[in-house]
Protein backbone atom coordinates (compact mmCIF):
# COMPACT_ATOMS: atom_id res chain seq x y z
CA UNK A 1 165.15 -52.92 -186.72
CA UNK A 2 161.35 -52.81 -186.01
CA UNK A 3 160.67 -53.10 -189.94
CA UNK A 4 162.88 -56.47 -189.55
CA UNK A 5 160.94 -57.60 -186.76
CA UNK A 6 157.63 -56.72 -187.93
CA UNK A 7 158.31 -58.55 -191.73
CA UNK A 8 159.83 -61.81 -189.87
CA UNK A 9 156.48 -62.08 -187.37
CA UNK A 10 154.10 -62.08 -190.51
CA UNK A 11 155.77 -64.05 -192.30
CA UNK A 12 154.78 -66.79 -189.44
CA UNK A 13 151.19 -68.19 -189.39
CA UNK A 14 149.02 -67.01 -185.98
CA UNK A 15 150.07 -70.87 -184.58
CA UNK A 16 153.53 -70.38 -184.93
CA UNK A 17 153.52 -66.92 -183.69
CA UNK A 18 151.84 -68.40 -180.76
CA UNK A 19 154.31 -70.95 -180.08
CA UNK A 20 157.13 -68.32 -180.00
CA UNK A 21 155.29 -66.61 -177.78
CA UNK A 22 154.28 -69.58 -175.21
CA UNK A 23 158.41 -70.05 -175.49
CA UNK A 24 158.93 -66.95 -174.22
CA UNK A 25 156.08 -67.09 -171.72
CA UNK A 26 158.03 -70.33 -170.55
CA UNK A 27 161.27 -69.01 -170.18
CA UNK A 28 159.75 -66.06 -168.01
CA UNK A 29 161.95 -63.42 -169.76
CA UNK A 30 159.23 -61.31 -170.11
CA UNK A 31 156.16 -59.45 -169.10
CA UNK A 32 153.26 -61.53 -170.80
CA UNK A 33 151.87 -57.98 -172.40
CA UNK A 34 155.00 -57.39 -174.04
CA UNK A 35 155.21 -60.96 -175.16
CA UNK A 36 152.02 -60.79 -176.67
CA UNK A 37 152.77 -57.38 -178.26
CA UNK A 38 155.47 -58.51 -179.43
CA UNK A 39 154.52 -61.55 -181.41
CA UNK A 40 151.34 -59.86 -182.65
CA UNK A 41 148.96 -62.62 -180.45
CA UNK A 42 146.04 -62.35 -178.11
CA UNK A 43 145.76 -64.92 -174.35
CA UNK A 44 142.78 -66.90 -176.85
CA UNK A 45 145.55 -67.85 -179.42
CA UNK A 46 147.84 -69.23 -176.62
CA UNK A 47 144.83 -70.86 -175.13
CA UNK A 48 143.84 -72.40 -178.48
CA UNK A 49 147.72 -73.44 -179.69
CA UNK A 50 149.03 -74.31 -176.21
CA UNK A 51 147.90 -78.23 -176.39
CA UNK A 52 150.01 -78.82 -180.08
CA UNK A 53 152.56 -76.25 -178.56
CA UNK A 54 152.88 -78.95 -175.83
CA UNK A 55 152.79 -81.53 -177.83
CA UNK A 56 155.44 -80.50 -179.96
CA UNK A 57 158.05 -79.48 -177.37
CA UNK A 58 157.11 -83.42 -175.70
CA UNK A 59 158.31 -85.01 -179.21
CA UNK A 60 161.57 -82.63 -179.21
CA UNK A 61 162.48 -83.60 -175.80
CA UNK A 62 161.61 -87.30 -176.96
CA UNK A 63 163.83 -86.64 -180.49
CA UNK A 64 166.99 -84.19 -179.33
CA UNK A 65 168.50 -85.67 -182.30
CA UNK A 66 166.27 -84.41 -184.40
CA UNK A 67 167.26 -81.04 -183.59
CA UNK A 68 171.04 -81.57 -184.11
CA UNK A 69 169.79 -82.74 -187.51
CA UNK A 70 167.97 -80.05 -188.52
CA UNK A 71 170.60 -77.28 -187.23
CA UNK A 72 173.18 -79.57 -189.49
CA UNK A 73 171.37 -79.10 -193.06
């Protein structure tokens, strides 16, 4: 299982394993040390990707429809 996880996180680029992690930060699931271990990030990456992280969840809370769409294909 760890070999899964560790091949699906870099797969993802450092800004999109920064957004998963400011997700999980959000829902408060987690300790953030674990979050960040987990998703292979430092605090500075979720300082530097937390503005287009923002911006991003804005435009799917905007567009829900866009979600249904993409979950259809």
């Amino acid at each position: 299982m760890a070999a899964l996880q560790a091949s699906s996180i870099t797969a993802l680029t450092r800004q999109q394993r920064a957004w998963v992690a400011l997700y999980s930060v959000a829902a408060g699931d987690k300790p953030l040390p674990q979050i960040l271990e987990e998703n292979d990030v430092t605090e500075a990456d979720l300082r530097e990707h937390e503005e287009s992280w923002r911006t991003m969840r804005a435009r799917r809370q905007q567009h829900p429809s866009r979600l249904a769409l993409a979950a259809s294909a």
